[in-house]
PDB file of N, CA and C in Angstrom:
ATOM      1  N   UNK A   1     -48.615 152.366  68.113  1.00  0.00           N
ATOM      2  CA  UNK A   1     -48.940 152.549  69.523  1.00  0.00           C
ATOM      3  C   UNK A   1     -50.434 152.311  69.742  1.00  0.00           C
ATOM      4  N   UNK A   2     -50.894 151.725  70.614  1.00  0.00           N
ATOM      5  CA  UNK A   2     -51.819 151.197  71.228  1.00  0.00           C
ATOM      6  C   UNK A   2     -52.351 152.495  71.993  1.00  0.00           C
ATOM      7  N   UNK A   3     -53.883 152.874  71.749  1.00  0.00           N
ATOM      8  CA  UNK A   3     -54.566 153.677  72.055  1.00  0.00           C
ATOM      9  C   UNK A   3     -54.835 152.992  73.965  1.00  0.00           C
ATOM     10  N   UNK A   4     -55.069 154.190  75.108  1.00  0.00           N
ATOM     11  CA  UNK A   4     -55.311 153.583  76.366  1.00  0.00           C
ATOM     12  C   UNK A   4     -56.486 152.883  76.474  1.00  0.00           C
ATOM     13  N   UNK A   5     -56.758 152.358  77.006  1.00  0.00           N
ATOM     14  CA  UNK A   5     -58.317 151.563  77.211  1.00  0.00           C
ATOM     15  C   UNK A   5     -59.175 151.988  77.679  1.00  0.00           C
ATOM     16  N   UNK A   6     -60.536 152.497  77.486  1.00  0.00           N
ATOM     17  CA  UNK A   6     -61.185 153.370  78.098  1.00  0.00           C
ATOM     18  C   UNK A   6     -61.951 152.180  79.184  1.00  0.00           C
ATOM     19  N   UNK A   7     -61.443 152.208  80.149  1.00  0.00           N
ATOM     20  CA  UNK A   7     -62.633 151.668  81.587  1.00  0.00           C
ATOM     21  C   UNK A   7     -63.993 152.151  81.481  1.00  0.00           C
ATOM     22  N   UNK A   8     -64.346 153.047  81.160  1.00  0.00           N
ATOM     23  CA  UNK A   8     -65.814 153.826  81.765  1.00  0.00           C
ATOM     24  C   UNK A   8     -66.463 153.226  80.348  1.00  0.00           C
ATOM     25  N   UNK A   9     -66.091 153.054  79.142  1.00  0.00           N
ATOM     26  CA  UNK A   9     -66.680 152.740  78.034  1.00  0.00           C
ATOM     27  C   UNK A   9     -66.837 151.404  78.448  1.00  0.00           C
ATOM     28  N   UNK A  10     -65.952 150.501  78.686  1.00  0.00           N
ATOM     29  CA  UNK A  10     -66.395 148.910  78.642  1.00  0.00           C
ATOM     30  C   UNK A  10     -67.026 149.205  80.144  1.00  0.00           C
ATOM     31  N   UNK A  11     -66.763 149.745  81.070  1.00  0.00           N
ATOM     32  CA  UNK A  11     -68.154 149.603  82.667  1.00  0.00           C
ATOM     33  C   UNK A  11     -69.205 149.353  81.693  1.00  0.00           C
ATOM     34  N   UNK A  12     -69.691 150.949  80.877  1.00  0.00           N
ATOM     35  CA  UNK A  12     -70.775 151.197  80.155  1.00  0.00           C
ATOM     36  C   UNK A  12     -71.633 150.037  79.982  1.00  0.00           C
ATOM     37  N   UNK A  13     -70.629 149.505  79.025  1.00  0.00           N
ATOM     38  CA  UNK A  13     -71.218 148.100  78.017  1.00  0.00           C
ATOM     39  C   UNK A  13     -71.175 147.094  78.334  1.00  0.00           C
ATOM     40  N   UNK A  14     -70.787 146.550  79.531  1.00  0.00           N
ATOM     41  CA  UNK A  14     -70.527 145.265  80.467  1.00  0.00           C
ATOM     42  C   UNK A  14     -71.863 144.603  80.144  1.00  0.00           C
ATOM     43  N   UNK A  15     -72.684 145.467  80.742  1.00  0.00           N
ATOM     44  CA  UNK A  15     -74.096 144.560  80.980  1.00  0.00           C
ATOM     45  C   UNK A  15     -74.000 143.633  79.559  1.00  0.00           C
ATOM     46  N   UNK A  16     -73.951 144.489  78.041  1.00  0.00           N
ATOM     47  CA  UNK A  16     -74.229 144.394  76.552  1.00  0.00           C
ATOM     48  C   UNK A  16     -73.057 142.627  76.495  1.00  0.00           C
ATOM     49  N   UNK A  17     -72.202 143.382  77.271  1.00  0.00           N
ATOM     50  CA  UNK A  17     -71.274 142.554  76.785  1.00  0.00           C
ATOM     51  C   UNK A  17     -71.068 140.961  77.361  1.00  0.00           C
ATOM     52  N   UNK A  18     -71.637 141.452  78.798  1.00  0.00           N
ATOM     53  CA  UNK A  18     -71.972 139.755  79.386  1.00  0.00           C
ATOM     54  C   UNK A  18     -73.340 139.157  79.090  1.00  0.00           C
ATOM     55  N   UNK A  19     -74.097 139.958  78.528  1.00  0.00           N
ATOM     56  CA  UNK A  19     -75.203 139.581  77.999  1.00  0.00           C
ATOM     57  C   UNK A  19     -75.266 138.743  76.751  1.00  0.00           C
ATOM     58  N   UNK A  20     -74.480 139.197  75.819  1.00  0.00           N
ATOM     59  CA  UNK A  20     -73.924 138.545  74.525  1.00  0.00           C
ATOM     60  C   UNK A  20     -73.362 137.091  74.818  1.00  0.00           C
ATOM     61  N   UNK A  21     -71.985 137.818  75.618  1.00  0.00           N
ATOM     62  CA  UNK A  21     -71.521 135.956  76.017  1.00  0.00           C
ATOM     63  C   UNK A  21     -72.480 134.843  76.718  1.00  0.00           C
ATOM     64  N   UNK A  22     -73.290 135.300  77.585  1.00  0.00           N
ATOM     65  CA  UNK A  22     -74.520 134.705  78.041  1.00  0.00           C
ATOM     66  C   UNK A  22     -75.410 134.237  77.507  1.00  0.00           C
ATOM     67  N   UNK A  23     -75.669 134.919  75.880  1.00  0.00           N
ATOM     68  CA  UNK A  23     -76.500 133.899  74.974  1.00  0.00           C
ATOM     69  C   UNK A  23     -75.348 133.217  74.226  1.00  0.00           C
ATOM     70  N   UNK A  24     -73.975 133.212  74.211  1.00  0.00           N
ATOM     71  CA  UNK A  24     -73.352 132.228  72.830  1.00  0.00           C
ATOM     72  C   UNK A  24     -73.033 131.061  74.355  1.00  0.00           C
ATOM     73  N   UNK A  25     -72.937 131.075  75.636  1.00  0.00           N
ATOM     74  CA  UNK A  25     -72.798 130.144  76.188  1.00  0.00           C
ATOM     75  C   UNK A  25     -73.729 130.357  77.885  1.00  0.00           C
ATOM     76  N   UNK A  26     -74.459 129.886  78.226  1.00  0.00           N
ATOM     77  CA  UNK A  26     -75.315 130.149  79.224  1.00  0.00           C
ATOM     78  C   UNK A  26     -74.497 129.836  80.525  1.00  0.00           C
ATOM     79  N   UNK A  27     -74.143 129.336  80.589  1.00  0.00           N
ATOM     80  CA  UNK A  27     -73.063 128.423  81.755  1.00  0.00           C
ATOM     81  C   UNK A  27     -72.232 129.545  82.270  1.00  0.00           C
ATOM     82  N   UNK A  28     -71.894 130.776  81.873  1.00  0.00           N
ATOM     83  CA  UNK A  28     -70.966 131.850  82.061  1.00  0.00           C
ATOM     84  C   UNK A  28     -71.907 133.135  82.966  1.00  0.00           C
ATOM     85  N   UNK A  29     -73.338 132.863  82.743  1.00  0.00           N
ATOM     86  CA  UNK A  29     -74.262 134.112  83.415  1.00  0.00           C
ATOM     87  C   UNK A  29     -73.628 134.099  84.885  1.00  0.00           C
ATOM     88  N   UNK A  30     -74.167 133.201  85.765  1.00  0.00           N
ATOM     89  CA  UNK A  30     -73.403 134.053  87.072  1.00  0.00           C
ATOM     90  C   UNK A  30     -72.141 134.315  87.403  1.00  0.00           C
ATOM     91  N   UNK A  31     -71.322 133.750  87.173  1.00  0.00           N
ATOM     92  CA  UNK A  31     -69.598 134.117  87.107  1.00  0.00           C
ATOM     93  C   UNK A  31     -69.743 135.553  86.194  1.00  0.00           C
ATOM     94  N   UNK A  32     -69.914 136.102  85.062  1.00  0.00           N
ATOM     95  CA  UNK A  32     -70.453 136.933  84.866  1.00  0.00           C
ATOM     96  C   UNK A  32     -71.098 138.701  85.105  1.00  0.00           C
ATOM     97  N   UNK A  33     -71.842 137.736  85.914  1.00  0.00           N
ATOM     98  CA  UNK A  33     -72.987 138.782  86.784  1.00  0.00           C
ATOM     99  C   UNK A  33     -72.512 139.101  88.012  1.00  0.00           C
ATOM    100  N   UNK A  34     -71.550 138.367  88.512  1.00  0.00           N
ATOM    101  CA  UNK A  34     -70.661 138.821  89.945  1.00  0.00           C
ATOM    102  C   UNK A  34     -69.328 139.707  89.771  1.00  0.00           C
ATOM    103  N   UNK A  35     -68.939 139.642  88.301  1.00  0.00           N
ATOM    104  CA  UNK A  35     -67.724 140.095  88.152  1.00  0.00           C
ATOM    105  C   UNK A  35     -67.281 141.830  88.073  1.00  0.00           C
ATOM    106  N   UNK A  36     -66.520 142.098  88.949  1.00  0.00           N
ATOM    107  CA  UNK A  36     -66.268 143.853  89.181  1.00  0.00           C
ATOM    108  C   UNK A  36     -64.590 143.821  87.964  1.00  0.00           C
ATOM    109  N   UNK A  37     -65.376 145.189  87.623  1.00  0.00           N
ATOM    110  CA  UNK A  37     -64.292 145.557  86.558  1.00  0.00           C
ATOM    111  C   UNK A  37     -63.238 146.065  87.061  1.00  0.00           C
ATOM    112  N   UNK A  38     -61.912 146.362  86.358  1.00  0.00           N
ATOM    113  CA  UNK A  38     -60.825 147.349  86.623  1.00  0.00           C
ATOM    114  C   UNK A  38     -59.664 147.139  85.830  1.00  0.00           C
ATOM    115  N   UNK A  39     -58.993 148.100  85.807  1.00  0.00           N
ATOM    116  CA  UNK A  39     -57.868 148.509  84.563  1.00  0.00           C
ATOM    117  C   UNK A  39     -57.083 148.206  85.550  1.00  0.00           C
ATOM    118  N   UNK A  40     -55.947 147.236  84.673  1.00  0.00           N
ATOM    119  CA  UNK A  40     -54.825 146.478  84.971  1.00  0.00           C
ATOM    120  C   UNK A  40     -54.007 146.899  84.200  1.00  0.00           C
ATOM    121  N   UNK A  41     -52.449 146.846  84.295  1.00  0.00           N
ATOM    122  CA  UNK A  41     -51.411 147.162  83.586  1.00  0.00           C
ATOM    123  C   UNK A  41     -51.423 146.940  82.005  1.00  0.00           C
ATOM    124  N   UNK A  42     -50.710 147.872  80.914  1.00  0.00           N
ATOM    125  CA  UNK A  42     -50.664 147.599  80.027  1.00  0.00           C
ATOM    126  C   UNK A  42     -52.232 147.462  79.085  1.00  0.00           C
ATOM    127  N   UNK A  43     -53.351 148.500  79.519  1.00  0.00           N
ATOM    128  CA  UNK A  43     -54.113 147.950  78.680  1.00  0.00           C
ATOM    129  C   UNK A  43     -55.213 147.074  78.517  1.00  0.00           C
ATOM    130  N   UNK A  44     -54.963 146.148  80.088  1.00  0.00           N
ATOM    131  CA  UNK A  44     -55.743 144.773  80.155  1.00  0.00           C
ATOM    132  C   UNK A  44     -56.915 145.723  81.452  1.00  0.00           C
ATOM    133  N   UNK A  45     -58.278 144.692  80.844  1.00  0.00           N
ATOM    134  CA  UNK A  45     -59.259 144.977  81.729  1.00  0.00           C
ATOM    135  C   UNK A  45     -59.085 143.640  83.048  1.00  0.00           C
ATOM    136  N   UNK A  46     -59.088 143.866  84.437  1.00  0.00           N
ATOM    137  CA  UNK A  46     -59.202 142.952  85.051  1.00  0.00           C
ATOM    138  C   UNK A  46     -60.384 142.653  85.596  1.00  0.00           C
ATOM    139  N   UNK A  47     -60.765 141.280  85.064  1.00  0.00           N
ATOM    140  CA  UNK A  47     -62.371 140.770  85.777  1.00  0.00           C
ATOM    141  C   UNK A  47     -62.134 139.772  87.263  1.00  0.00           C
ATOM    142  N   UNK A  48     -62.944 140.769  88.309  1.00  0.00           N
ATOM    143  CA  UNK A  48     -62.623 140.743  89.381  1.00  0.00           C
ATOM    144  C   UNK A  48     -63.564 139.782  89.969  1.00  0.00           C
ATOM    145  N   UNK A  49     -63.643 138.380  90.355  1.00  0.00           N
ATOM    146  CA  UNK A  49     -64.879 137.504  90.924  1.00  0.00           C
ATOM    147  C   UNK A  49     -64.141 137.184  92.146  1.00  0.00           C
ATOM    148  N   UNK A  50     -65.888 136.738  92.837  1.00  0.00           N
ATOM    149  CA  UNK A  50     -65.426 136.011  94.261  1.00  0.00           C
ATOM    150  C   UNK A  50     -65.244 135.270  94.918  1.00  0.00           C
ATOM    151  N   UNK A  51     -65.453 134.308  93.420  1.00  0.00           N
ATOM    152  CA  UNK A  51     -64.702 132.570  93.606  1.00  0.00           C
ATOM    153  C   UNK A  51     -63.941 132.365  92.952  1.00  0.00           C
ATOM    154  N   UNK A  52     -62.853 131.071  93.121  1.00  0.00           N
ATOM    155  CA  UNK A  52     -62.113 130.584  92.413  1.00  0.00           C
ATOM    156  C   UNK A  52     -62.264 129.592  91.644  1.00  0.00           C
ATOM    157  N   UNK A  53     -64.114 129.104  91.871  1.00  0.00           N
ATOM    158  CA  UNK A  53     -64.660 128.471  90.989  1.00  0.00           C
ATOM    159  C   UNK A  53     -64.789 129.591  89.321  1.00  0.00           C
ATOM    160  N   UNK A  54     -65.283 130.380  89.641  1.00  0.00           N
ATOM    161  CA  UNK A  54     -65.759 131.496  88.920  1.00  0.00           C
ATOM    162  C   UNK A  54     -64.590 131.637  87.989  1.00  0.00           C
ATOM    163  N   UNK A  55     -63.740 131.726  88.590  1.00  0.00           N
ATOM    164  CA  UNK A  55     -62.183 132.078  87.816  1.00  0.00           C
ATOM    165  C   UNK A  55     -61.684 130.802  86.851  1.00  0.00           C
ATOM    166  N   UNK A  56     -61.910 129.730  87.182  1.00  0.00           N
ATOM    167  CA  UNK A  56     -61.498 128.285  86.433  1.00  0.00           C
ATOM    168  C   UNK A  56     -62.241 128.726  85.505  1.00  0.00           C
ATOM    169  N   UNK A  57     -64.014 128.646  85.563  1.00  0.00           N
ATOM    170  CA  UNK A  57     -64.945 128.510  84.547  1.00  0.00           C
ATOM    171  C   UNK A  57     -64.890 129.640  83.057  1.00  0.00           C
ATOM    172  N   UNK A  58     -64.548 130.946  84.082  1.00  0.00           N
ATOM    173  CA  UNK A  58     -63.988 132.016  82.707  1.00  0.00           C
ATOM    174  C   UNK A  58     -62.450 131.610  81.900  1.00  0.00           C
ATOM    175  N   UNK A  59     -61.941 131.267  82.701  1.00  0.00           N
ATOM    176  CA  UNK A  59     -60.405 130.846  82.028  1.00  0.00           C
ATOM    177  C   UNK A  59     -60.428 129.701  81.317  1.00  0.00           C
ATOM    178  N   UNK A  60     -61.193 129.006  81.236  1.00  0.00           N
ATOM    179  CA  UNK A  60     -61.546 127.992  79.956  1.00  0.00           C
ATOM    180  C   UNK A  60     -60.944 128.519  78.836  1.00  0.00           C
ATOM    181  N   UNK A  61     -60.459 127.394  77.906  1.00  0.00           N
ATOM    182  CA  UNK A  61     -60.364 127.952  76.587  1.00  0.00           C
ATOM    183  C   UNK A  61     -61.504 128.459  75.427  1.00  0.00           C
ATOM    184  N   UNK A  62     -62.365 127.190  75.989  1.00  0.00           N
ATOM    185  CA  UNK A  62     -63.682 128.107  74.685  1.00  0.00           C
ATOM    186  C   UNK A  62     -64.573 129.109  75.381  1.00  0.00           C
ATOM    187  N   UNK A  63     -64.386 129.113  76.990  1.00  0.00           N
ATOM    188  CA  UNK A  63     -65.212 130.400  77.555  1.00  0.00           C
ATOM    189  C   UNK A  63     -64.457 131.790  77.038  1.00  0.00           C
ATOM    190  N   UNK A  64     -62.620 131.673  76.801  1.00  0.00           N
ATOM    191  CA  UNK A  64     -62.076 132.546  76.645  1.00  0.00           C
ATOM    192  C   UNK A  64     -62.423 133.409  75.727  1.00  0.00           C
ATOM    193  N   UNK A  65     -62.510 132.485  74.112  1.00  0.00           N
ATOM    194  CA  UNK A  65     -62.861 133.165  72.884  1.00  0.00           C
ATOM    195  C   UNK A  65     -64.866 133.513  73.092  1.00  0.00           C
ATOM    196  N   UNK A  66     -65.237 133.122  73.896  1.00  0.00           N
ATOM    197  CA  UNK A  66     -66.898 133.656  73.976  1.00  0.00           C
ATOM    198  C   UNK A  66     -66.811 134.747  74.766  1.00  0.00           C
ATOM    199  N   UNK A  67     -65.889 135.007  75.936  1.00  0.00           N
ATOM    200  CA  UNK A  67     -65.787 136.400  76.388  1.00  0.00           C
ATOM    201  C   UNK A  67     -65.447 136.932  75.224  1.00  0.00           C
ATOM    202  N   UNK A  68     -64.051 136.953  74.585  1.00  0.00           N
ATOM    203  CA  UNK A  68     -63.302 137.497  73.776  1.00  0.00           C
ATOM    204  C   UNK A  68     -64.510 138.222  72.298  1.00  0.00           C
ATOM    205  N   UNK A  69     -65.454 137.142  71.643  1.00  0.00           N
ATOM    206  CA  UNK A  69     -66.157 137.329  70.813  1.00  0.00           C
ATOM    207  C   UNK A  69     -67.071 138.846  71.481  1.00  0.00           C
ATOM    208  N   UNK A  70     -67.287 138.084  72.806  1.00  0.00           N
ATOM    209  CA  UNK A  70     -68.572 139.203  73.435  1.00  0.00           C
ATOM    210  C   UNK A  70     -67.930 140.882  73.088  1.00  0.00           C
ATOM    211  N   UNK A  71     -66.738 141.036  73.571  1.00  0.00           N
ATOM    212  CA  UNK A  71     -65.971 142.236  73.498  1.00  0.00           C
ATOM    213  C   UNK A  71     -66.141 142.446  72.584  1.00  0.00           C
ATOM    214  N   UNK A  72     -64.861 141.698  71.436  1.00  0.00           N
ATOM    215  CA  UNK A  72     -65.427 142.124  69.529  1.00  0.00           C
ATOM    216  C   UNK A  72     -66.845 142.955  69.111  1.00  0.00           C
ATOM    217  N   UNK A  73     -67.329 141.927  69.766  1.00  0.00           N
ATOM    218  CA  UNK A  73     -68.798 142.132  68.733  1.00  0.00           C
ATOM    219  C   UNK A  73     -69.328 143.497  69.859  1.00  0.00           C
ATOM    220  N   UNK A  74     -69.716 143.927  70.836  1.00  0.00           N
ATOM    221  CA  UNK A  74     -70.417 144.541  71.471  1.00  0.00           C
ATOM    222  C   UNK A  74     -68.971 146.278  71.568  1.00  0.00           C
ATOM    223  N   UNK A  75     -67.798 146.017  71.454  1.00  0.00           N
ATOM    224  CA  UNK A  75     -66.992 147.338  71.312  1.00  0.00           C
ATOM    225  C   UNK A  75     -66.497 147.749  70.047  1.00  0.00           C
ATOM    226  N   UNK A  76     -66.416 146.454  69.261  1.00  0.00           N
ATOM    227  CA  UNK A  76     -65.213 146.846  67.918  1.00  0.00           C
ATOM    228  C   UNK A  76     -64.066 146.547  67.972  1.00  0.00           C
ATOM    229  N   UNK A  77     -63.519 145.851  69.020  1.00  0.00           N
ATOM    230  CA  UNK A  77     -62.329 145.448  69.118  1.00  0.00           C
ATOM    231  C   UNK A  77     -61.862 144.522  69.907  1.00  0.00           C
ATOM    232  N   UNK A  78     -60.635 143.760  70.052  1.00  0.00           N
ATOM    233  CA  UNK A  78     -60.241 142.985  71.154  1.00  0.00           C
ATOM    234  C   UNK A  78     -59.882 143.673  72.264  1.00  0.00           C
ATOM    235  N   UNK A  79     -60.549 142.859  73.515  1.00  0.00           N
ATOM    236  CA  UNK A  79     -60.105 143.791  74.593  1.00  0.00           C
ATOM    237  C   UNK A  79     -59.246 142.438  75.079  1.00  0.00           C
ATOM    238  N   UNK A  80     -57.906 143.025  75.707  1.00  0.00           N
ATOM    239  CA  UNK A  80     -57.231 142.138  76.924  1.00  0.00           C
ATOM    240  C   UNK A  80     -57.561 141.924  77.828  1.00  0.00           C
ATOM    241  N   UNK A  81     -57.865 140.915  78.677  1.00  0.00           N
ATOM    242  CA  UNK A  81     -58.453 140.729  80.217  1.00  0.00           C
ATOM    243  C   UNK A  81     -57.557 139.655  80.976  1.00  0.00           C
ATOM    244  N   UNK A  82     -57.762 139.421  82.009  1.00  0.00           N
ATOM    245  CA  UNK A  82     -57.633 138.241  83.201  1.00  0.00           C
ATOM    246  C   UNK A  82     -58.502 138.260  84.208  1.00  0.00           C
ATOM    247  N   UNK A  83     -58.662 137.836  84.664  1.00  0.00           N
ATOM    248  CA  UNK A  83     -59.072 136.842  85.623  1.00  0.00           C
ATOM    249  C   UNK A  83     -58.688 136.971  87.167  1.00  0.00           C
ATOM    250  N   UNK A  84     -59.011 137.698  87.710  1.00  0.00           N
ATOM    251  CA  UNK A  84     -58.526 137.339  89.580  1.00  0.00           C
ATOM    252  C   UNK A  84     -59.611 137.054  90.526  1.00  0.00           C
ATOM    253  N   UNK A  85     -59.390 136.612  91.533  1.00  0.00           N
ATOM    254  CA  UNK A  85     -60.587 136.193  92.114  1.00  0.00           C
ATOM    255  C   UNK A  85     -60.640 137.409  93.477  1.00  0.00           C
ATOM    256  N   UNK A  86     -61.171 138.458  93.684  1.00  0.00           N
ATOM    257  CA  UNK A  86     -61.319 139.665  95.039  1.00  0.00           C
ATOM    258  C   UNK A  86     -60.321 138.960  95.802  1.00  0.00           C
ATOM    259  N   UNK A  87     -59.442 140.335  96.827  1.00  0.00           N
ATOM    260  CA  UNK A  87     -59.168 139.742  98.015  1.00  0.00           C
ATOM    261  C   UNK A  87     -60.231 139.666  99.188  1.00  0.00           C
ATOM    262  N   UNK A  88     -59.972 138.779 100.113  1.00  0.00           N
ATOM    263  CA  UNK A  88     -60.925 138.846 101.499  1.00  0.00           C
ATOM    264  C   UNK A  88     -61.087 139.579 101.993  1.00  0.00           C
ATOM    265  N   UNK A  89     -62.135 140.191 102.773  1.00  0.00           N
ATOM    266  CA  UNK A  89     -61.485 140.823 103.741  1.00  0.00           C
ATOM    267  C   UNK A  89     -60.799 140.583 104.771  1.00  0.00           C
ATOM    268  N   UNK A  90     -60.274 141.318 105.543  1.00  0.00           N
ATOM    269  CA  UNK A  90     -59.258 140.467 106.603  1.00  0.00           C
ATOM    270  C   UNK A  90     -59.961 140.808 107.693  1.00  0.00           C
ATOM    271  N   UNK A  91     -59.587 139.542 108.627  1.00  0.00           N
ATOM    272  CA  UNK A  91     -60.829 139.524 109.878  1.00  0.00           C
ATOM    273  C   UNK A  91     -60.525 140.839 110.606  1.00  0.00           C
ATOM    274  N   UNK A  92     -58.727 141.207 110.592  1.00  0.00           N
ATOM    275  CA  UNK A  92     -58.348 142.272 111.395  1.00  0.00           C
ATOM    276  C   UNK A  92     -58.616 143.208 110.844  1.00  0.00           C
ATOM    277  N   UNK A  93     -58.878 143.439 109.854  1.00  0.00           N
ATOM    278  CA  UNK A  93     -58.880 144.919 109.508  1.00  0.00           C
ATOM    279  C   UNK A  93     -59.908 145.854 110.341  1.00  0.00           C
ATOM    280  N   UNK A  94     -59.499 146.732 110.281  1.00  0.00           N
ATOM    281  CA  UNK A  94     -59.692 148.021 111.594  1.00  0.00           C
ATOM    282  C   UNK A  94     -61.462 148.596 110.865  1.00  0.00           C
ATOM    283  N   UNK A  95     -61.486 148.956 109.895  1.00  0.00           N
ATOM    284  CA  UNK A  95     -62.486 148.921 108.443  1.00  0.00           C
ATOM    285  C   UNK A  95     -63.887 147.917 109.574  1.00  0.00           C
ATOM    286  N   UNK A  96     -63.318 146.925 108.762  1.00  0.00           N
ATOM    287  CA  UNK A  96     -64.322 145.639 109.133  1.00  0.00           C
ATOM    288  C   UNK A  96     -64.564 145.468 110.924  1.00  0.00           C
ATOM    289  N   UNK A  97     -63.423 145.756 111.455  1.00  0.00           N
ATOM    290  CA  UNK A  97     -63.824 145.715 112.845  1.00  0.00           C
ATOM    291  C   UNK A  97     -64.978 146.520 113.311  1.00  0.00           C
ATOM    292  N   UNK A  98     -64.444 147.793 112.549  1.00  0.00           N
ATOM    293  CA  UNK A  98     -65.701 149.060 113.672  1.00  0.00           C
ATOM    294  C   UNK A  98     -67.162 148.862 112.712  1.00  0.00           C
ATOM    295  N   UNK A  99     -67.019 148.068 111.697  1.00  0.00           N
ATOM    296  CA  UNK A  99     -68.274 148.160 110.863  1.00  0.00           C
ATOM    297  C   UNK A  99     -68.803 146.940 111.505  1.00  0.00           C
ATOM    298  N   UNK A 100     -68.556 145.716 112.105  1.00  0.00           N
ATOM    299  CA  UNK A 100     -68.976 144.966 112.966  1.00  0.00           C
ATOM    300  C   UNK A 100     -68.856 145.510 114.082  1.00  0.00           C
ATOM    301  N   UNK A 101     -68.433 145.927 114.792  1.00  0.00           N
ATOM    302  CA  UNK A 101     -68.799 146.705 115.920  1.00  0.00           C
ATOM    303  C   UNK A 101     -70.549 147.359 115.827  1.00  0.00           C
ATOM    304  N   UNK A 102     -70.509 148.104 114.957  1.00  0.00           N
ATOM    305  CA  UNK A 102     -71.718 149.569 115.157  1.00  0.00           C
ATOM    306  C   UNK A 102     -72.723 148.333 114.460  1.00  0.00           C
ATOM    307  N   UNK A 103     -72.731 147.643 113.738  1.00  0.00           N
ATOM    308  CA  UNK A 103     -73.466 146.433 113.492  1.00  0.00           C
ATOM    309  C   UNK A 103     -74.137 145.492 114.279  1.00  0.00           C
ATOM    310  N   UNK A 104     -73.322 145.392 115.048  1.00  0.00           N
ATOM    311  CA  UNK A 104     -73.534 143.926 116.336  1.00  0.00           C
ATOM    312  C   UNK A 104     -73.093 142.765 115.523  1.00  0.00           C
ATOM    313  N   UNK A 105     -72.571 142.657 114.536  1.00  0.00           N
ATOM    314  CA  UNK A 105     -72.091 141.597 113.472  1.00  0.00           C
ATOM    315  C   UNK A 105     -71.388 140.955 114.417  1.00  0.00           C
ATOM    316  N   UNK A 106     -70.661 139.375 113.333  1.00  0.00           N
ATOM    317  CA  UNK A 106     -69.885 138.832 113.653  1.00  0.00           C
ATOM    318  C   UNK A 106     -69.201 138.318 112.404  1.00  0.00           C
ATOM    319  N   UNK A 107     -67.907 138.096 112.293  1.00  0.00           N
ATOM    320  CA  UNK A 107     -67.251 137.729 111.133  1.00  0.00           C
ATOM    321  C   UNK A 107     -67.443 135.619 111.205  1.00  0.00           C
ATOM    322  N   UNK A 108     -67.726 135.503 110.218  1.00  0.00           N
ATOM    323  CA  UNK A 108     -68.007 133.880 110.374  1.00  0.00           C
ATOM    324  C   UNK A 108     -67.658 133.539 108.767  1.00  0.00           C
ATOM    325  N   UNK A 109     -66.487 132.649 108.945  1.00  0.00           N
ATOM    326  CA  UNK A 109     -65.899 132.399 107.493  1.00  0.00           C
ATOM    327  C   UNK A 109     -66.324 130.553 107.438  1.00  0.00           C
ATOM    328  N   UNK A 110     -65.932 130.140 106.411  1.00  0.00           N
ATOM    329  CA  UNK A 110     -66.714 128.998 106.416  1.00  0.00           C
ATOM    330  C   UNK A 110     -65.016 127.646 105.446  1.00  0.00           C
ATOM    331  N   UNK A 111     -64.251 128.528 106.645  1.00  0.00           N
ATOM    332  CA  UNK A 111     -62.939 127.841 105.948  1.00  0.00           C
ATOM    333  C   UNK A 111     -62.726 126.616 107.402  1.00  0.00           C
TER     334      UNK A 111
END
C-alpha cells in the first residue's frame, strides 16, 4: 500500500523543486513559476497553469522525466502528476460580477 501524498510537503519544496528542473532544462522556468499545486485522485499532484501553451511544454516527454528527476532528487521519491490548464473565470459569475462592480472594472477577454 501506497503511503498518501503529503501536499503541504511538496507546496514546501516546489520552489527546490522547480528550481532543480530549471537548471537541468531552462525552457521550463515560467510554465513552472505560474504553476498552482493540488492533490488529485489516487495520489497524483495536479500542476495547475494558465495556458495551454504551458501545458504542451510540461507534457513533453523529456520535460516529463526533468520534472520527474526534479521530484526524485529534491523529495526521495517519484511523485505522480498531470497537467491541467486553470478554469476561467466565467464572465457571469456573481463572484466576478460584484468584484467588477466595487472595482469599476471591466471583463475584456482577448478570444
Amino acid at each position: 500500500r501506497v503511503a498518501p501524498l503529503d501536499l503541504s510537503r511538496v507546496s514546501r519544496e516546489w520552489r527546490a523543486i522547480a528550481d532543480h528542473a530549471r537548471h537541468l532544462n531552462a525552457s521550463l522556468g515560467v510554465a513552472l513559476s505560474t504553476t498552482e499545486l493540488k492533490l488529485g485522485e489516487e495520489n497524483t499532484v495536479i500542476m495547475e497553469v494558465k495556458y495551454p501553451f504551458h501545458k504542451d511544454r510540461l507534457e513533453k516527454a523529456e520535460n516529463r522525466l526533468t520534472i520527474d528527476s526534479a521530484f526524485a532528487t529534491i523529495l526521495g521519491f517519484r511523485v505522480p502528476w498531470v497537467v491541467r490548464v486553470a478554469p476561467r473565470p466565467e464572465a457571469d459569475s456573481p463572484l466576478l460580477s460584484q468584484a467588477l462592480e466595487a472595482l469599476g472594472g471591466k471583463l475584456v477577454t482577448n478570444e
